[in-house]
Protein backbone atom coordinates (compact mmCIF):
# COMPACT_ATOMS: atom_id res chain seq x y z
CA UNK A 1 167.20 188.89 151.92
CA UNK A 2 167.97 185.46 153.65
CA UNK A 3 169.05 185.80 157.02
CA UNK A 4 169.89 182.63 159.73
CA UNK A 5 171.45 185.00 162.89
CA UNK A 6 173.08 182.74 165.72
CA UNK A 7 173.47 183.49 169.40
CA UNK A 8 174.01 181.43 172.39
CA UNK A 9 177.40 180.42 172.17
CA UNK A 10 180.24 181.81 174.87
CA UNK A 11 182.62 180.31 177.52
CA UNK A 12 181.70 177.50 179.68
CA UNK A 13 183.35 175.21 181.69
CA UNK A 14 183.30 171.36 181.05
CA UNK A 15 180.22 169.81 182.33
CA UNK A 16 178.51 173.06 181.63
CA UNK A 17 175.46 173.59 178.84
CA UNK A 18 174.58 175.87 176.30
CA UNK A 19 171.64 176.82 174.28
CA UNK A 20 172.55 177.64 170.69
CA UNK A 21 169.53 179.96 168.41
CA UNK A 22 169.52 180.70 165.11
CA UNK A 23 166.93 182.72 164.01
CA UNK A 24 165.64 183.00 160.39
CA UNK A 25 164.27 185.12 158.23
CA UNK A 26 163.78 186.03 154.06
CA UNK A 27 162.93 182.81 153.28
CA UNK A 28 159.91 180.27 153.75
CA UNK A 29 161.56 178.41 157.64
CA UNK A 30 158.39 175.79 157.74
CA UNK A 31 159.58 173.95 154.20
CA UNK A 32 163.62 173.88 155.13
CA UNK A 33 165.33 171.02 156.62
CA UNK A 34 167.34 173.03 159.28
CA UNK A 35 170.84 171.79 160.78
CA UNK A 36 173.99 172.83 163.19
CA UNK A 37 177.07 172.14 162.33
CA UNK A 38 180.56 172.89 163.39
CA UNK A 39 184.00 173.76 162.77
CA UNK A 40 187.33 174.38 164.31
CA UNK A 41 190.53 175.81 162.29
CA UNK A 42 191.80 173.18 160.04
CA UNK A 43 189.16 171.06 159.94
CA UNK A 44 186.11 170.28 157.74
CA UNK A 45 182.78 171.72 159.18
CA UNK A 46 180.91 168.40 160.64
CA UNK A 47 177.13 168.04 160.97
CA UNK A 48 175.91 167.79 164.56
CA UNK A 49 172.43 167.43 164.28
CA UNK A 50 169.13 168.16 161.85
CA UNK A 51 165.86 168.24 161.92
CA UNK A 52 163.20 168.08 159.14
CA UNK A 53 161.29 170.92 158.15
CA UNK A 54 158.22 169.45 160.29
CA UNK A 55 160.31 169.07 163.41
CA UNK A 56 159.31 165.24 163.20
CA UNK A 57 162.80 163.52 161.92
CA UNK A 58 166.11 164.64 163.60
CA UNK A 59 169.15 163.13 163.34
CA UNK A 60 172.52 163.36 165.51
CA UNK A 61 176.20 162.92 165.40
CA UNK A 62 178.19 160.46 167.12
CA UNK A 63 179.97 162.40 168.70
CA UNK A 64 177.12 164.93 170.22
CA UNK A 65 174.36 161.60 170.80
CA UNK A 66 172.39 162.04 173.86
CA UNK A 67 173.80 165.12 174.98
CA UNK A 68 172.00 167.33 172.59
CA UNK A 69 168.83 167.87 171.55
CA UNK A 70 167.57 169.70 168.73
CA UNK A 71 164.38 171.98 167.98
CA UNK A 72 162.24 174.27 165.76
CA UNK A 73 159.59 176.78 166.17
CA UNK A 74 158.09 177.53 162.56
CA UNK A 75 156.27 180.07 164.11
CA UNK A 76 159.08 182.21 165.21
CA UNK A 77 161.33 180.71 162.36
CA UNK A 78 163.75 179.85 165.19
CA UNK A 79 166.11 176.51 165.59
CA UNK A 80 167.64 176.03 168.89
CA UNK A 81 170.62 173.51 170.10
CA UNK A 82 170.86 172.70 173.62
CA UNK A 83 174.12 171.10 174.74
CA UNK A 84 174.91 169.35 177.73
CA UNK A 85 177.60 167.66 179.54
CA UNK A 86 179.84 169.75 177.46
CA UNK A 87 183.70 168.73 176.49
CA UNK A 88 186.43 170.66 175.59
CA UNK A 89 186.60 168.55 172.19
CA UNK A 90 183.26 170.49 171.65
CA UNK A 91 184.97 173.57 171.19
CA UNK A 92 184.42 175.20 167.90
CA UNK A 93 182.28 177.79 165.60
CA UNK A 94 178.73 176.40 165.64
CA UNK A 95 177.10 177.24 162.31
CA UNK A 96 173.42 176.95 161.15
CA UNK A 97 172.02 175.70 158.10
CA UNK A 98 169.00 175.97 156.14
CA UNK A 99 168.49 173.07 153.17
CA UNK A 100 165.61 172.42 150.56
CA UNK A 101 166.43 170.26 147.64
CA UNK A 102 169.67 171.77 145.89
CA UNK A 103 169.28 175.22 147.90
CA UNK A 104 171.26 176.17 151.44
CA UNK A 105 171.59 178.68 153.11
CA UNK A 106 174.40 179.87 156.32
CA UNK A 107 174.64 181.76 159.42
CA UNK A 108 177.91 183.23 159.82
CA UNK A 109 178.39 181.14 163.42
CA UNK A 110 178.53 181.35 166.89
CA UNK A 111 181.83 180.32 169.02
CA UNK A 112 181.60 177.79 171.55
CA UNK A 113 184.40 177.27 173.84
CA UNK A 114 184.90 174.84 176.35
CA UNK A 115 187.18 175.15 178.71
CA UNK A 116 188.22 175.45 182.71
């Protein structure tokens, strides 16, 4: 049974950091792409950043650039977000995503809020 189980996410104030993890299991981690995205009510879920299933290509959003830095462990089939410098626009459910060719797989999220 696939299984991508996020924790990290709570209340912090702006300026503050967080370390998202997602943690994976039921399926091969070392050959998926793996991915965070995010969502708040109303919106479309938006891609903050990837990285490829060697941990050698990542890619990040606009909006999220240089404050947050993405990272894999194959060996503990883990994929961790850390988030600096954090705004209130960053608010929202942080979801993460497992991708290899036409398959994908979700967590079912972790809030972040942002706020003083």
């Amino acid at each position: 049974q696939v299984q991508l189980v996020e924790s990290g996410g709570g209340l912090v104030q702006p300026g503050g950091s967080l370390r998202l993890s997602c943690a994976a299991s039921g399926f091969t981690f070392s050959t998926y792409a793996m991915s965070w995205y995010r969502q708040t009510p109303g919106k479309e879920r938006e891609l903050v950043a990837s990285i490829g299933s060697a941990g050698r290509s990542v890619n990040y959003s606009d909006s999220m650039k240089g404050r947050c830095t993405i990272s894999r462990d194959n060996d503990k089939k883990t994929v961790s977000l850390q988030m600096n410098n954090l705004k209130p626009e960053d608010t929202a459910m942080y979801y993460c995503k497992a991708t290899k060719t036409w398959q994908a797989y979700w967590g079912q999220g972790t809030q972040v809020t942002v706020s003083s």
